[in-house]
C-alpha atoms as a PDB file:
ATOM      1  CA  UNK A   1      68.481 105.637  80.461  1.00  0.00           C
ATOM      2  CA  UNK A   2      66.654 104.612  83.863  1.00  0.00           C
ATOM      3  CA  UNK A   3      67.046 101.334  83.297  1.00  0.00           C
ATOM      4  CA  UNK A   4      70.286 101.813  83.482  1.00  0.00           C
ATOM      5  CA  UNK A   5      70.854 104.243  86.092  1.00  0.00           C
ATOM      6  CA  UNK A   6      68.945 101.872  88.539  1.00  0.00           C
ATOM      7  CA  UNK A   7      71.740  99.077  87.071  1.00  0.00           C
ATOM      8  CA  UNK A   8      74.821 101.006  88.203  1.00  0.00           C
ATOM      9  CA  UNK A   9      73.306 101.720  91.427  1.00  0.00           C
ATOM     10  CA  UNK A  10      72.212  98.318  92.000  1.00  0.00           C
ATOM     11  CA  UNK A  11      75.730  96.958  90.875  1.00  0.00           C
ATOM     12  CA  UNK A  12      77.548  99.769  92.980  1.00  0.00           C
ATOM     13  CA  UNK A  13      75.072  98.628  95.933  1.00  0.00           C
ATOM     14  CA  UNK A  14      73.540 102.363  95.941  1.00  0.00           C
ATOM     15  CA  UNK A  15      70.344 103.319  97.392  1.00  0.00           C
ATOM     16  CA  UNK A  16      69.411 105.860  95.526  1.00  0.00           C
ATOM     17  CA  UNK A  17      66.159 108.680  95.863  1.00  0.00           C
ATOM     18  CA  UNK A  18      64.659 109.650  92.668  1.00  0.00           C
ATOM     19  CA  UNK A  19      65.797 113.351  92.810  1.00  0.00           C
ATOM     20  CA  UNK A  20      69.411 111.662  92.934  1.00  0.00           C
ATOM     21  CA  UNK A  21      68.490 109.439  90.071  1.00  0.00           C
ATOM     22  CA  UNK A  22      67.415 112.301  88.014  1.00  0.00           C
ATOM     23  CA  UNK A  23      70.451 114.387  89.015  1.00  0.00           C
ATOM     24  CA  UNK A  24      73.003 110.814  88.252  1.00  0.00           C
ATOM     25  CA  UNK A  25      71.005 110.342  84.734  1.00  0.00           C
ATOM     26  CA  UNK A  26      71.906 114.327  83.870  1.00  0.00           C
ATOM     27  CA  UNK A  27      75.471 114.072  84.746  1.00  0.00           C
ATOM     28  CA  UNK A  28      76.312 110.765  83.375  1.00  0.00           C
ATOM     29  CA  UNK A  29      74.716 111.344  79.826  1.00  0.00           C
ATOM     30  CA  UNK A  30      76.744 114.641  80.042  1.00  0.00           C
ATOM     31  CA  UNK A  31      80.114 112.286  80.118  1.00  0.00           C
ATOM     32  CA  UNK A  32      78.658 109.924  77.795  1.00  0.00           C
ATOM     33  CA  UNK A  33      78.039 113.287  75.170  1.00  0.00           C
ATOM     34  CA  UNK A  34      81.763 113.854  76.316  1.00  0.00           C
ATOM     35  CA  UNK A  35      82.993 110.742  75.161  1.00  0.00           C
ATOM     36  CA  UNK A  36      81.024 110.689  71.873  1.00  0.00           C
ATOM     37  CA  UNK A  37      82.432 113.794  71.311  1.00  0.00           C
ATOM     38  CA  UNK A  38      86.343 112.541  72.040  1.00  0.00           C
ATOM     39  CA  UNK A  39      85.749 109.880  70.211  1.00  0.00           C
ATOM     40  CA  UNK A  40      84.892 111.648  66.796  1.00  0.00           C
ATOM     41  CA  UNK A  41      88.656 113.813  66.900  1.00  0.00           C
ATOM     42  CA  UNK A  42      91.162 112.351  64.297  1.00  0.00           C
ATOM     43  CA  UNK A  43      93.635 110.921  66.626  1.00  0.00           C
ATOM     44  CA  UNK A  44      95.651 109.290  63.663  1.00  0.00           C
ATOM     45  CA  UNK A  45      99.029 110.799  64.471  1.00  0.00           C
ATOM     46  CA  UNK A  46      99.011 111.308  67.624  1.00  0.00           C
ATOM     47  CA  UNK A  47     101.571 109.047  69.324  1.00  0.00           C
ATOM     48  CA  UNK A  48     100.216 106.796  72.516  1.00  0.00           C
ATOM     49  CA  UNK A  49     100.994 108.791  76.495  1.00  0.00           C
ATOM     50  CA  UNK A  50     100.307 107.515  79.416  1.00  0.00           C
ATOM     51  CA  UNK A  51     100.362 110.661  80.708  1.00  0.00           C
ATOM     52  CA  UNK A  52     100.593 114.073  79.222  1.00  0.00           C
ATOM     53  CA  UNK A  53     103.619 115.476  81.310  1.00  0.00           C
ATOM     54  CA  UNK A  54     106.887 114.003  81.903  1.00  0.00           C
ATOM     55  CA  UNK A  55     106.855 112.312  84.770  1.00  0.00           C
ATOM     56  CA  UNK A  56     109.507 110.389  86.711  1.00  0.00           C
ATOM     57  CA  UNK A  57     109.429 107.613  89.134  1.00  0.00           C
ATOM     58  CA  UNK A  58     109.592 108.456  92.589  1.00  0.00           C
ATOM     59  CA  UNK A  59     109.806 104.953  94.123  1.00  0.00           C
ATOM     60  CA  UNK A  60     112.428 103.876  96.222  1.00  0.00           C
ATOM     61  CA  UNK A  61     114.681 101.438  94.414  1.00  0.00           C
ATOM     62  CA  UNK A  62     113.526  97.603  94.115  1.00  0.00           C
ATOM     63  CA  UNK A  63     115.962  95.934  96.897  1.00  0.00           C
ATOM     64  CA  UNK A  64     115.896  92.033  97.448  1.00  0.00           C
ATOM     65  CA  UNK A  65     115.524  91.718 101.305  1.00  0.00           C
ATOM     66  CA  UNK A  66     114.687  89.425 103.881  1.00  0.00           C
ATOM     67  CA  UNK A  67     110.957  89.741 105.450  1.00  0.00           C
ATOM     68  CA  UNK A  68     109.029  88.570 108.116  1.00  0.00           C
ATOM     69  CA  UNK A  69     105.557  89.320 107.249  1.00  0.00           C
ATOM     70  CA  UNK A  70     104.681  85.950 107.117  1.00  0.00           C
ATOM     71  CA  UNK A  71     104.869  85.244 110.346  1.00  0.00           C
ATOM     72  CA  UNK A  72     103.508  88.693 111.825  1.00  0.00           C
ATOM     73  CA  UNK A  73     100.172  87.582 109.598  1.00  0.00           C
ATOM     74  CA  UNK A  74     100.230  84.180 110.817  1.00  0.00           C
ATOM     75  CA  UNK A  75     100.640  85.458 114.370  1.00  0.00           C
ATOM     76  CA  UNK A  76      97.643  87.107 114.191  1.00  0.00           C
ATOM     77  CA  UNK A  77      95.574  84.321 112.494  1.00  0.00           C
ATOM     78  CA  UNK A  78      92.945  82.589 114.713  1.00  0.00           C
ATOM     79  CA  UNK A  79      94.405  79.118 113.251  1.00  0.00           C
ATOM     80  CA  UNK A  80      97.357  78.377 111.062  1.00  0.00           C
ATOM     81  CA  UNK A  81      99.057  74.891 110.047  1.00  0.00           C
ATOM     82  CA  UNK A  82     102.977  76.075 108.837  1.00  0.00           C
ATOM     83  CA  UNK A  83     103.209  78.776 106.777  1.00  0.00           C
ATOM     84  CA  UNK A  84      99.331  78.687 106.053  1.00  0.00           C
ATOM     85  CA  UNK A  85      96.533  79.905 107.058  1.00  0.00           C
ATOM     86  CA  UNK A  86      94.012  77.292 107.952  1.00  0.00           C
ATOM     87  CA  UNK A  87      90.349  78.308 107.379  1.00  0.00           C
ATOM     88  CA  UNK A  88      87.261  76.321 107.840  1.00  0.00           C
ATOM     89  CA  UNK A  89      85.924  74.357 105.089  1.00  0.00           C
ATOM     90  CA  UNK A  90      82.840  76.427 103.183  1.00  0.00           C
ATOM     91  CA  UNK A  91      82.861  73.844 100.535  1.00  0.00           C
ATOM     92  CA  UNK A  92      80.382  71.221 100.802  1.00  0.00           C
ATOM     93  CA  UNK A  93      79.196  68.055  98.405  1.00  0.00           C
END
């Protein structure tokens, strides 16, 4: 599992020592023993949750209304043409 220890931490941009390689190879093949282990229970009729306790939406409500934030963004842009944003070209042929 080194290999892929030193994968995850070079995809997750992590310098890692080898003590903390060690200790990251422990606990993730502990979760991956957890998983295994989930993924053996009959689950045949138990019906889909997203979450296991009722839970209600505490958003405000979903009003249509007017906004400016346009133009507070664009204010603060170092260039803008309109309603855009106008970046330097970083495309070359």
């Amino acid at each position: 599992m080194e290999f892929k220890i030193e994968r995850v931490a070079e995809l997750a941009r992590l310098n890692l020592k080898p003590e903390e390689k060690q200790k990251l190879e422990r606990d993730l093949g502990a979760i991956l023993d957890y998983v295994h282990k989930l993924s053996l229970l009959d689950t045949a009729g138990v019906e889909p949750t997203s979450h296991v306790l009722n839970m209600e939406n505490v958003f405000r409500k979903d009003e249509a209304k007017t906004s400016n934030a346009a133009e507070k963004a664009l204010a603060h842009a170092p260039q803008a043409d309109g309603r855009f944003f106008k970046v330097p070209k970083i495309v070359q042929r």
